[in-house]
Protein backbone atom coordinates (compact mmCIF):
# COMPACT_ATOMS: atom_id res chain seq x y z
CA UNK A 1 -4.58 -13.01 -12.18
CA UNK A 2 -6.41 -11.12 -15.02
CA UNK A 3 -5.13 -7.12 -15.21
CA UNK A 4 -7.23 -6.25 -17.61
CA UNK A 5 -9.48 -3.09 -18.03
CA UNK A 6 -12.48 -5.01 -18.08
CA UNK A 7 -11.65 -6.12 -14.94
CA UNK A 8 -11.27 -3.01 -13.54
CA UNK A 9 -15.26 -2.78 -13.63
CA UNK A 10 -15.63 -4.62 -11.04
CA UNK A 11 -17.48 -3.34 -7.75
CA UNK A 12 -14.92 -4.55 -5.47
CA UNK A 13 -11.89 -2.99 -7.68
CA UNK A 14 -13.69 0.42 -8.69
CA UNK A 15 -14.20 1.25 -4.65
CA UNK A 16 -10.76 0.70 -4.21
CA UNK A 17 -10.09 2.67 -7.17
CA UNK A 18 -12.42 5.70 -5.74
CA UNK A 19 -10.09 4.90 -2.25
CA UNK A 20 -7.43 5.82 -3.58
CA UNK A 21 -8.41 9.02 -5.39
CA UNK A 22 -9.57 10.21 -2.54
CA UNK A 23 -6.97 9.58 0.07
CA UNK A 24 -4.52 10.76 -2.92
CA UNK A 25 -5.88 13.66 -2.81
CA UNK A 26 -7.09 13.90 1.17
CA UNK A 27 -3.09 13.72 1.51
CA UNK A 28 -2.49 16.62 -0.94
CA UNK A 29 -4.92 18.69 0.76
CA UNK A 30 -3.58 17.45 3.93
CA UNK A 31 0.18 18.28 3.26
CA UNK A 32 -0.87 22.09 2.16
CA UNK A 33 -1.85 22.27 5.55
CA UNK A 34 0.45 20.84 7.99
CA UNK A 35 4.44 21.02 7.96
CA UNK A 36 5.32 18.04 6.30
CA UNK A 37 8.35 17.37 3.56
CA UNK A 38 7.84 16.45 0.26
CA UNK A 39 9.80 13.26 1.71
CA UNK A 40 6.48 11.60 3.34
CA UNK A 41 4.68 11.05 -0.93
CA UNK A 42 7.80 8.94 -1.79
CA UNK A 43 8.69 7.26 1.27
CA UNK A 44 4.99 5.97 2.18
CA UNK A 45 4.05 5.25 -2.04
CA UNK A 46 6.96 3.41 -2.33
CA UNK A 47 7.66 1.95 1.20
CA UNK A 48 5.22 -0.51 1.49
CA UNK A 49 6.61 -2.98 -1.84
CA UNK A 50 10.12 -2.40 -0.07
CA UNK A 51 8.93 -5.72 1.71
CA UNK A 52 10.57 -7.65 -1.77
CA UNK A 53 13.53 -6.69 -0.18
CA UNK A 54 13.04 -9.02 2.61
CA UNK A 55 13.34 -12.22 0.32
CA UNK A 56 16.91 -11.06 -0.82
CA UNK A 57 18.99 -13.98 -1.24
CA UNK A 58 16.59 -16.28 -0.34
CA UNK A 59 17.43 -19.71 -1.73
CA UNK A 60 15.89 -21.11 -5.13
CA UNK A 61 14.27 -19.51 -7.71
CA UNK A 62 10.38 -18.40 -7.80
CA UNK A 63 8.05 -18.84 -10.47
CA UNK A 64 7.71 -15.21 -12.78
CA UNK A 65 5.12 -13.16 -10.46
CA UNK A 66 5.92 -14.93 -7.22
CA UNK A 67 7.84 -13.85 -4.23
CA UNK A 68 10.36 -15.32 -2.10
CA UNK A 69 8.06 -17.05 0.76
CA UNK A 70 10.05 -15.23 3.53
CA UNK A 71 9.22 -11.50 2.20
CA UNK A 72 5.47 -12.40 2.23
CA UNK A 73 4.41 -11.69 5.82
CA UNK A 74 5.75 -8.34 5.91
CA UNK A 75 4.44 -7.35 2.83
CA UNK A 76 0.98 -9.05 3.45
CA UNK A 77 1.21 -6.96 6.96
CA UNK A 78 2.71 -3.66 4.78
CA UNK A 79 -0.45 -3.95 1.89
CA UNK A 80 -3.82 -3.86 4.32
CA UNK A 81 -5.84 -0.69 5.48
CA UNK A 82 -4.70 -1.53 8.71
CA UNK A 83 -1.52 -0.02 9.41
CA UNK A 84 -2.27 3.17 7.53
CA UNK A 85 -5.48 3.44 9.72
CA UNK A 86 -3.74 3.07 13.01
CA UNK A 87 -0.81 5.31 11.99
CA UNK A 88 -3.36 8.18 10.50
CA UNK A 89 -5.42 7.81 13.54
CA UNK A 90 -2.18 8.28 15.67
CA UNK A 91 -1.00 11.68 13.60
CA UNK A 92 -4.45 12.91 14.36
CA UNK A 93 -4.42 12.41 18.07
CA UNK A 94 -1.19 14.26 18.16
CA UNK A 95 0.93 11.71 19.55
CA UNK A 96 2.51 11.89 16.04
CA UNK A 97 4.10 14.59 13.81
CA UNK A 98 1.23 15.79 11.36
CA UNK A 99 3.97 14.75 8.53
CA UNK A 100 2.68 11.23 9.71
CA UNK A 101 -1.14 11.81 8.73
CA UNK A 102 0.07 12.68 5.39
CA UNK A 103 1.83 9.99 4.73
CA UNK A 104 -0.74 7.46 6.38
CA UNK A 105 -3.19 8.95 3.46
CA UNK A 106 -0.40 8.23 1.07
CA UNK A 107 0.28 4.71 2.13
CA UNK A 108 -3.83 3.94 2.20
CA UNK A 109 -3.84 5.44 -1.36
CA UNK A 110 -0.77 2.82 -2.16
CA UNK A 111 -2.98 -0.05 -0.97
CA UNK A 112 -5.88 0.77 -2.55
CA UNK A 113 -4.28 1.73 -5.73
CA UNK A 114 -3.07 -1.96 -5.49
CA UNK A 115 -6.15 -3.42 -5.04
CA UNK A 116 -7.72 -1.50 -7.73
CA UNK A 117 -5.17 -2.57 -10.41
CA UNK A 118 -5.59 -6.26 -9.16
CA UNK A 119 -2.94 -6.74 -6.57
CA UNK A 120 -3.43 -8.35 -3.50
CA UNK A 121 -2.48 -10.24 -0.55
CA UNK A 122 0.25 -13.14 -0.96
CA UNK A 123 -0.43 -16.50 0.05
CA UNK A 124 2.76 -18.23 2.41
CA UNK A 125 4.40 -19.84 -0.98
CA UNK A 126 4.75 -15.91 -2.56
CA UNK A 127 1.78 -16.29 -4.96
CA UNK A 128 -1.04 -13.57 -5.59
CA UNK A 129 -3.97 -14.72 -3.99
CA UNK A 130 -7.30 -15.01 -5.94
């Protein structure tokens, strides 16, 4: 997987880096205006690559940059638009607390950030895909 700046010049990667500037800072504007904690930027940037945690103690040892086969499901599931979509969309019906939208614009700007800086989807053996 090449991480270089170069790279970063691609189409694909510099709309996914625009993504994420602007649900970064849809979610800033977002938490001035709805009762949300500072608890929803850390818990929804970080959350979603808390998914390593699910190959704990798997068995044998991965090759540098790949993770344990049983982790990858949850964090392929925890790493597309998806999720953040269906929560934000939730929060903005109002069948969730508003703290939700925030962090649904936080955890979009997490995945795009990702794909920006060349980080994708896993395949079912724990490598990046290409």
């Amino acid at each position: 997987m090449d991480h270089s700046l170069t790279s970063l010049t691609e189409p694909r990667r510099l709309a996914y880096a625009a993504g994420a500037v602007v649900l970064l800072t849809a979610s800033i504007v977002t938490f001035t205006y709805v009762d949300a904690g500072w608890w929803v930027f850390p818990v929804f940037a970080i959350g979603p690559d808390l998914a390593f945690v699910a190959g704990l103690g798997q068995t044998g040892s991965p090759a540098r940059g790949q993770m344990p086969s049983r982790a990858v499901p949850l964090y392929n599931a925890l790493h597309r638009l998806w999720g953040p979509l269906a929560l934000g969309l939730a929060a903005a019906a109002g069948l969730l607390p508003p703290a939700l939208l925030v962090g649904a614009l936080v955890w979009g700007c997490h995945v795009c950030f990702d794909r920006a800086v060349g980080y994708g989807l896993r395949t079912p053996d724990g490598l990046q895909r290409s």
